[in-house]
N, C-alpha and C. Protein backbone atom coordinates (compact mmCIF):
# COMPACT_ATOMS: atom_id res chain seq x y z
N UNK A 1 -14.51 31.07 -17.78
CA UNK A 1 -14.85 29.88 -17.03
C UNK A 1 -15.96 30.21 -16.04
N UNK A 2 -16.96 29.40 -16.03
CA UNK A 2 -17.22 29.55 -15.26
C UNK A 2 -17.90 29.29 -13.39
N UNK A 3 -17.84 30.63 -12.35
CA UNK A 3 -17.11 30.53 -11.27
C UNK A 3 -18.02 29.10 -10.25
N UNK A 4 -17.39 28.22 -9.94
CA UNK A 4 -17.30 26.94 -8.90
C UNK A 4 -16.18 27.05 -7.36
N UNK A 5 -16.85 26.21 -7.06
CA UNK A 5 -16.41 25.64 -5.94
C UNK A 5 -15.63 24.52 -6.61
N UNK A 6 -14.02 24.35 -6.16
CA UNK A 6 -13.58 23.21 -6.73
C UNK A 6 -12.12 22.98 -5.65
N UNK A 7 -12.17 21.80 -5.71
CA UNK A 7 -10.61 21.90 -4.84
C UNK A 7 -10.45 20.26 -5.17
N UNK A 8 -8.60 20.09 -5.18
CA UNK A 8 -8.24 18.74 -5.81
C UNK A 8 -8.32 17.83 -4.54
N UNK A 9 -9.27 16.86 -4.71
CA UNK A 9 -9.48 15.55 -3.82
C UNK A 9 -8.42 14.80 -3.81
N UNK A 10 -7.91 14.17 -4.60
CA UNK A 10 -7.13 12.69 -4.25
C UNK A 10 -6.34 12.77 -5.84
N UNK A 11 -5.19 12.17 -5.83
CA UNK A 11 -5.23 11.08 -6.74
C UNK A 11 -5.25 9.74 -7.23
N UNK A 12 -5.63 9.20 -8.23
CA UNK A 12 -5.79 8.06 -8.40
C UNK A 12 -4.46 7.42 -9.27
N UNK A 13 -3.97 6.37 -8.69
CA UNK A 13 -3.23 5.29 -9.16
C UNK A 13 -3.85 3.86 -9.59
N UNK A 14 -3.43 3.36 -11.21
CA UNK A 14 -3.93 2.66 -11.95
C UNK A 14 -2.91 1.87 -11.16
N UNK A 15 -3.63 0.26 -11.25
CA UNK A 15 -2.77 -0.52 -10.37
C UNK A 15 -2.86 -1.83 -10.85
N UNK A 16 -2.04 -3.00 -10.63
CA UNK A 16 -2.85 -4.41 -11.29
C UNK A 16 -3.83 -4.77 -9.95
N UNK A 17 -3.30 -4.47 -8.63
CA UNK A 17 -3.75 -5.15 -7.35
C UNK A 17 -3.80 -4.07 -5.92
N UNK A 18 -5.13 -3.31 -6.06
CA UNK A 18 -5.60 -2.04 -5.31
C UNK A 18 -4.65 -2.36 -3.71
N UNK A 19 -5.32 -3.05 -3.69
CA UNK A 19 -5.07 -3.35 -2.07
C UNK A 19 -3.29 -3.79 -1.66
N UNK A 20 -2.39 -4.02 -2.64
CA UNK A 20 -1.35 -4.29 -1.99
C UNK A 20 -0.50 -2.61 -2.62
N UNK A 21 -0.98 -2.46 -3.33
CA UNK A 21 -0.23 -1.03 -3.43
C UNK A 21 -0.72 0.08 -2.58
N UNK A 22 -1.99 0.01 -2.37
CA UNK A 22 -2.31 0.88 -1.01
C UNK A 22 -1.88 0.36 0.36
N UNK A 23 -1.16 -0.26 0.35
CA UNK A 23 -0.59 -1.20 1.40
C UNK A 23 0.44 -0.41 1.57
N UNK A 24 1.44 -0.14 0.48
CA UNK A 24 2.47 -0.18 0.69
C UNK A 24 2.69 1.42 0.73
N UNK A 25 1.48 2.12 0.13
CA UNK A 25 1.69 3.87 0.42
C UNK A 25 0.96 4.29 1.72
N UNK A 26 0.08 3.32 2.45
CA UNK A 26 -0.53 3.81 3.29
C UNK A 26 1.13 3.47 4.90
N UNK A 27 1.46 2.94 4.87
CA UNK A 27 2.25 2.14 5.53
C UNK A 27 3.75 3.97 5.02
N UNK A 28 4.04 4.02 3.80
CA UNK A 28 4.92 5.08 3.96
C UNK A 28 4.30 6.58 4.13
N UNK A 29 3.22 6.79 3.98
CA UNK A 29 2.39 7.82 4.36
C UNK A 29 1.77 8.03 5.57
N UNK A 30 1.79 7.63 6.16
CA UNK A 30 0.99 7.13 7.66
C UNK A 30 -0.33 7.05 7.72
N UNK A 31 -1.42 6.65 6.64
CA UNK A 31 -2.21 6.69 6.15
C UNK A 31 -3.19 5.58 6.77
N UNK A 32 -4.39 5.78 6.42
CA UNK A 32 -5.53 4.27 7.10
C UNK A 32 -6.27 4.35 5.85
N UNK A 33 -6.81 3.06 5.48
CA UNK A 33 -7.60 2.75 4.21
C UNK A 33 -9.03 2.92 4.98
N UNK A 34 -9.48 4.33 3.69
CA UNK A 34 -10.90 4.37 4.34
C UNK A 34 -11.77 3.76 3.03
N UNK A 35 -11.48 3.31 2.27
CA UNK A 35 -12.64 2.59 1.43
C UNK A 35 -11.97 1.92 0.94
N UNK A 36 -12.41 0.40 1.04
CA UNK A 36 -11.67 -0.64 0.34
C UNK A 36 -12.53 -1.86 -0.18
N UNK A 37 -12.44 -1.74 -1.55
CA UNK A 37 -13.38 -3.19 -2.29
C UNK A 37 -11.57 -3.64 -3.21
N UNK A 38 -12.26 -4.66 -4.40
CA UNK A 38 -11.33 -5.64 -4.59
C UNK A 38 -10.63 -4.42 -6.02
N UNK A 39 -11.43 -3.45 -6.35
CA UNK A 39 -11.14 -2.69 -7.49
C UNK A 39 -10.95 -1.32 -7.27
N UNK A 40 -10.95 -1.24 -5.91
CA UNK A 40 -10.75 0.28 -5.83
C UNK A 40 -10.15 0.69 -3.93
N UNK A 41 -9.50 1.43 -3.81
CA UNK A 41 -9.34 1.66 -2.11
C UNK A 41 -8.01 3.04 -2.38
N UNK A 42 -9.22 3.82 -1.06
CA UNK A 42 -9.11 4.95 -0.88
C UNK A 42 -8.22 4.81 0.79
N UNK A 43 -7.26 6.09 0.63
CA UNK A 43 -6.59 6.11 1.98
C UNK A 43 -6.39 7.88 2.17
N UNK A 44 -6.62 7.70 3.88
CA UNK A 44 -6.08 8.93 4.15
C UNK A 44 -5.69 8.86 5.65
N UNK A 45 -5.47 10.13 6.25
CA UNK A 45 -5.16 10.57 7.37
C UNK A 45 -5.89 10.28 8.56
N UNK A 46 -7.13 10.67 8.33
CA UNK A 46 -8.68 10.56 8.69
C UNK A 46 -9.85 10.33 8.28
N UNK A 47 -10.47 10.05 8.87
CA UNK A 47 -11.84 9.46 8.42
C UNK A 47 -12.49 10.99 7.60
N UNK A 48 -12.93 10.57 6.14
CA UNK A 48 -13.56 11.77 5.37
C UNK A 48 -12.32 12.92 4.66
N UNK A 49 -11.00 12.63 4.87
CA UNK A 49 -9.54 13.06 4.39
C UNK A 49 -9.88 12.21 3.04
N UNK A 50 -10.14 12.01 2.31
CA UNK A 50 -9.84 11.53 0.81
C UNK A 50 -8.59 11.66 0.31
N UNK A 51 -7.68 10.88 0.06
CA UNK A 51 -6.23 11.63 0.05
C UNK A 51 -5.57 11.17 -1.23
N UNK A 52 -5.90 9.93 -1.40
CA UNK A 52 -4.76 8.94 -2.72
C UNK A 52 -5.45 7.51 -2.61
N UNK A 53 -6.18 7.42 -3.88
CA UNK A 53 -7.02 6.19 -4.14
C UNK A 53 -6.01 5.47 -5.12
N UNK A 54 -6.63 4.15 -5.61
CA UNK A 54 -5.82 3.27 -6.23
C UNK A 54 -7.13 2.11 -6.68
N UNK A 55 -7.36 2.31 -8.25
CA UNK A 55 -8.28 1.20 -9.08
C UNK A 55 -7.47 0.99 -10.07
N UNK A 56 -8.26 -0.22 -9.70
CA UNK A 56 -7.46 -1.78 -10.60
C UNK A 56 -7.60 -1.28 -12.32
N UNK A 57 -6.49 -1.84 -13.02
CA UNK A 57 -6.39 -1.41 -14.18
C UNK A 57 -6.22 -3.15 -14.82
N UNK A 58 -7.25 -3.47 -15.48
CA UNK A 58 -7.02 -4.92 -16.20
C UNK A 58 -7.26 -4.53 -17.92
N UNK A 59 -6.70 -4.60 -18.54
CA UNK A 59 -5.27 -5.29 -18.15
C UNK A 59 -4.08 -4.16 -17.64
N UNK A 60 -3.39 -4.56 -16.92
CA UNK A 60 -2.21 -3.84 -16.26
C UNK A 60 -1.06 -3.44 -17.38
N UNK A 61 -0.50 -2.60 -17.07
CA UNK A 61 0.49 -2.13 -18.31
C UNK A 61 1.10 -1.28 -17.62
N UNK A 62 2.34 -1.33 -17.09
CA UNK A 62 3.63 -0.97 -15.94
C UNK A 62 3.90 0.32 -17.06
N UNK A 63 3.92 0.98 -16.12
CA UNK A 63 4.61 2.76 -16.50
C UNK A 63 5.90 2.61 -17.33
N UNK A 64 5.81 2.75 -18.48
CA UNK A 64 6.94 3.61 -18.99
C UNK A 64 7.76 4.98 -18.70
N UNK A 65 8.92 5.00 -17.97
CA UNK A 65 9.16 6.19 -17.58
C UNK A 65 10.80 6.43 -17.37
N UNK A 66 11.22 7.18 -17.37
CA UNK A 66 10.88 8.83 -18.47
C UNK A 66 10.76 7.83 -19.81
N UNK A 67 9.85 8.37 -20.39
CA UNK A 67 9.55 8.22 -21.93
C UNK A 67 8.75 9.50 -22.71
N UNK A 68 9.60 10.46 -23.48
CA UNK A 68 9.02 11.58 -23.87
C UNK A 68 7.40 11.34 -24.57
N UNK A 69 7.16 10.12 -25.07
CA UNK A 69 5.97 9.80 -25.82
C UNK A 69 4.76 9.46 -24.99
N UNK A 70 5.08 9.03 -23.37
CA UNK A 70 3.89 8.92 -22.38
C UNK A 70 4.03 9.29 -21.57
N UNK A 71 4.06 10.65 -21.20
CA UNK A 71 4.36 11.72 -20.35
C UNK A 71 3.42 11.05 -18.76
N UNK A 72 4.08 10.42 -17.76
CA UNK A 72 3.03 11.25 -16.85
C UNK A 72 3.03 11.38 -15.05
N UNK A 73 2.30 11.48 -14.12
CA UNK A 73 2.02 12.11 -13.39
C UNK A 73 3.00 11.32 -12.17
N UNK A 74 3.51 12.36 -11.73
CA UNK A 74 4.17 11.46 -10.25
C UNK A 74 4.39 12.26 -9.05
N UNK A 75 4.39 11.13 -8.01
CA UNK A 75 3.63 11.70 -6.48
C UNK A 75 5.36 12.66 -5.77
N UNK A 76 5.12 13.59 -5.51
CA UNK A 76 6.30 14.12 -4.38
C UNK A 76 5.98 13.69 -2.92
N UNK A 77 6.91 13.45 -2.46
CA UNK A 77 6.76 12.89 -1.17
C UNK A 77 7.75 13.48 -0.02
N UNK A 78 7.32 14.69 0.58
CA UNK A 78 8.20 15.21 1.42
C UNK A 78 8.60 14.54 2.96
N UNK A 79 9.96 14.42 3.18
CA UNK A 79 10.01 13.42 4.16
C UNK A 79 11.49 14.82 5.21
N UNK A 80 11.46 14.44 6.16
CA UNK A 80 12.29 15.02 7.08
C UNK A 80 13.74 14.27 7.09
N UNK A 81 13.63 12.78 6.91
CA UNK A 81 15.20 12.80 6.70
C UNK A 81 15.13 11.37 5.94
N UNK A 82 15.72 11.74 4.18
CA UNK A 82 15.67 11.65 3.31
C UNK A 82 16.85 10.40 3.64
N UNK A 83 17.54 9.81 4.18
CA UNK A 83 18.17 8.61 4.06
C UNK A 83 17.42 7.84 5.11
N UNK A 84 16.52 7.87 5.93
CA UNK A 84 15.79 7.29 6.21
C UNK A 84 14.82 6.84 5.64
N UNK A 85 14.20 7.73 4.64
CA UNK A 85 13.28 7.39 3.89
C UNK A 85 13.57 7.04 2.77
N UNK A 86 14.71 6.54 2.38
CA UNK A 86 15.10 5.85 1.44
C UNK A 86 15.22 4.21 2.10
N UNK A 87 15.75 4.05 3.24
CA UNK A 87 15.76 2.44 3.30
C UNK A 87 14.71 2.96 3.38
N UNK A 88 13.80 2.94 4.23
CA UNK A 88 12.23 2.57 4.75
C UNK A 88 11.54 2.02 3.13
N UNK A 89 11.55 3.23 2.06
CA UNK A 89 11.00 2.52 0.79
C UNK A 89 11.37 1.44 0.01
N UNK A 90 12.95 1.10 -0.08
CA UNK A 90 13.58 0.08 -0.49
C UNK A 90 13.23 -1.20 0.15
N UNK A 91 13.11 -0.86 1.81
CA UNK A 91 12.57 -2.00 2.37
C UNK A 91 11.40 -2.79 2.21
N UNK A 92 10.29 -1.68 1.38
CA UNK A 92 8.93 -1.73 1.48
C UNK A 92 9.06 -2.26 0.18
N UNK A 93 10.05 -2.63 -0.48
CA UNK A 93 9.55 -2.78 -2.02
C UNK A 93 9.60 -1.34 -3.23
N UNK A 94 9.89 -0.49 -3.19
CA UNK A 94 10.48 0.47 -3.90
C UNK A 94 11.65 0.07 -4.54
N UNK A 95 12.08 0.58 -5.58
CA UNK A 95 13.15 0.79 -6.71
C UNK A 95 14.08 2.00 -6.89
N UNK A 96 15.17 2.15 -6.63
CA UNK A 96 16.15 3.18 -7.04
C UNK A 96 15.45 3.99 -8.44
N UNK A 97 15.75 5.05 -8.77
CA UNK A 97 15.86 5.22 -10.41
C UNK A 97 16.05 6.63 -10.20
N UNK A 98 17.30 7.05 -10.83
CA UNK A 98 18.20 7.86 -10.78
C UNK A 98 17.73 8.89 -11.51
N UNK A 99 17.67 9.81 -10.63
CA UNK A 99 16.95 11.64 -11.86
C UNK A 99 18.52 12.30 -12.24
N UNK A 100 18.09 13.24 -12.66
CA UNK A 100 19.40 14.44 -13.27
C UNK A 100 18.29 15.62 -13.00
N UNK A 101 18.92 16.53 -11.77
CA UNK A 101 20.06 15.79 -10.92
C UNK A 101 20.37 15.87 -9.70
N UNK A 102 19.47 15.40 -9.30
CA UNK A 102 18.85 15.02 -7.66
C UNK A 102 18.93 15.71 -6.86
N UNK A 103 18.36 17.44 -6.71
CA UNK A 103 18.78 18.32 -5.89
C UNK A 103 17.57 18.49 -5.24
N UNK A 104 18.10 18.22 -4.20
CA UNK A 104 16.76 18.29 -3.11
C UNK A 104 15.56 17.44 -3.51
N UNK A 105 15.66 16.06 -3.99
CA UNK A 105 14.63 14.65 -4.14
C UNK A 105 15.44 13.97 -4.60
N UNK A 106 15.07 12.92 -4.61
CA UNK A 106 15.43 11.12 -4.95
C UNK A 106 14.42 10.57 -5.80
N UNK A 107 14.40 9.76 -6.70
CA UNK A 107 13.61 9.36 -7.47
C UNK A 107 13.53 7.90 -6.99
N UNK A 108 12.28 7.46 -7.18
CA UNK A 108 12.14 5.64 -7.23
C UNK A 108 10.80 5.88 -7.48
N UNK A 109 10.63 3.86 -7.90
CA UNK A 109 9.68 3.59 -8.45
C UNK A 109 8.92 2.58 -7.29
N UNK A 110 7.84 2.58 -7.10
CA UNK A 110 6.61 1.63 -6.22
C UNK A 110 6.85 0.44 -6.62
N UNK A 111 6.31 -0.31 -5.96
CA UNK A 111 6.22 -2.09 -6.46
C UNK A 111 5.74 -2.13 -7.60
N UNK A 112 4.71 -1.37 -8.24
CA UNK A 112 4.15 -1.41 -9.63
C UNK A 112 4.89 -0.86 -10.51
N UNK A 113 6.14 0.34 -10.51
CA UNK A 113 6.44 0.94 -10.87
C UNK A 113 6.01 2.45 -11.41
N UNK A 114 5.39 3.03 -10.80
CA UNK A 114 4.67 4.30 -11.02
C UNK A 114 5.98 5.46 -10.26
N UNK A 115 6.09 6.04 -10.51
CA UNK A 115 7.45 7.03 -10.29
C UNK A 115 7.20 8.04 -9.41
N UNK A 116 7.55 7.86 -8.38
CA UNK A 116 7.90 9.22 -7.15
C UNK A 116 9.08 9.88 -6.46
N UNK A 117 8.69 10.48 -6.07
CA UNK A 117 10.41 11.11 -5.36
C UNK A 117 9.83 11.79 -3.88
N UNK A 118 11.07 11.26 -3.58
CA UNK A 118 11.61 11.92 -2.16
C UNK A 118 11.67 12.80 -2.16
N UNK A 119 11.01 14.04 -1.46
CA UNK A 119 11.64 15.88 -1.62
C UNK A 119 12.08 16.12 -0.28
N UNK A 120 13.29 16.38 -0.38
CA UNK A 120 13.52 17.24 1.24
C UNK A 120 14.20 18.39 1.25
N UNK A 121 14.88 19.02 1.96
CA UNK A 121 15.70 19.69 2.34
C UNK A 121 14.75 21.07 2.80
N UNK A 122 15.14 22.27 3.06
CA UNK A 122 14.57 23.76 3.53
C UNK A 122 13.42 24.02 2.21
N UNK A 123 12.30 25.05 2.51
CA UNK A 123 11.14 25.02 1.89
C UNK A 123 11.20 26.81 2.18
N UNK A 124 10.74 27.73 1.26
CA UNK A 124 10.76 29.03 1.78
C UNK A 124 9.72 29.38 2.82
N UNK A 125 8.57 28.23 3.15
CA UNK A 125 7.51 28.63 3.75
C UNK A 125 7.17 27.29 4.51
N UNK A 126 6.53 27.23 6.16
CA UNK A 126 5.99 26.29 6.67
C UNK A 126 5.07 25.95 5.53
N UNK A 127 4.57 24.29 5.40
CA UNK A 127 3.42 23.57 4.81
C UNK A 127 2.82 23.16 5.73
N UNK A 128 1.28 24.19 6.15
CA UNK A 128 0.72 23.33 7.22
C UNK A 128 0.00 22.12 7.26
N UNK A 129 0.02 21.33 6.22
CA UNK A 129 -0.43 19.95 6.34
C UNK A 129 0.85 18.88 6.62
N UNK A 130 2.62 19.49 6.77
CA UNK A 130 3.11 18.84 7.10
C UNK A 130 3.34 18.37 8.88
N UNK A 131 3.46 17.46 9.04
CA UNK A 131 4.08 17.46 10.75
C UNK A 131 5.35 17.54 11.45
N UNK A 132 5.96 17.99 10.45
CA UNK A 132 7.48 18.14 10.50
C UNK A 132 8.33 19.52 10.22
N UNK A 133 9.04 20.23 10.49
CA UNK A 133 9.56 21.73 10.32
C UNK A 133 9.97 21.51 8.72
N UNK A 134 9.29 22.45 7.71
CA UNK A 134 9.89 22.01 6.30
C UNK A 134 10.71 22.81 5.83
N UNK A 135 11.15 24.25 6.81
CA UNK A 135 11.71 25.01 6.50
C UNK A 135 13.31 25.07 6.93
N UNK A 136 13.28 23.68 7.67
CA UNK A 136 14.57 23.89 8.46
C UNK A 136 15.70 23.36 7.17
């Protein structure tokens, strides 16, 4: 291969409606929308943080999941206290959906249904992009 400069920017979530699903991750992420048109909007921490974008997918076609035949990508979301952050998402419009077998995360689905989980509990190492002790 050969040697680059490379490091992972963001990811992107296919969405029917950019702006209300970045709504609803910027709001559980503590996030601010730094680029926003009607087909695409970017959020992060800070201004020039690129963190988790979201373009419109027409036509829309809701995640199949688990389905061994369309394998795909879903967000971990480390939170400090994991029954809090379960209402908070339920409140927000999130979905239950039950993993095997839930050790140390929670599974649910977004208003669109795209699949994430809750991760908590002790971590072998501080994460310094978290703001919270992840090791406790």
């Amino acid at each position: 291969m050969i040697r680059m400069k490379a490091q992972l920017e963001k990811p992107v979530l296919d969405c029917p409606d950019p702006r209300k699903l970045a709504a609803f991750y910027a709001d559980l992420l503590g996030m601010q929308v730094l680029e926003d048109s009607d087909d695409w909007v970017v959020l992060g921490r800070e201004p020039g943080m690129r963190e988790l974008a979201f373009q419109r997918a027409d036509p829309w076609v809701r995640p199949r999941w688990p389905h061994p035949e369309h394998p795909l990508v879903h967000l971990d979301i480390r939170v400090d206290d994991v029954d809090a952050a379960e209402r908070a998402v339920l409140a927000a419009g999130a979905t239950r959906a039950r993993g095997t077998p839930e050790t140390g995360y929670r599974v649910f689905r977004d208003p669109v249904g795209h699949p994430f989980c809750l991760t908590y509990g002790p971590s072998r190492r501080q994460d310094p992009r978290m703001g919270f002790d992840t090791t406790a």
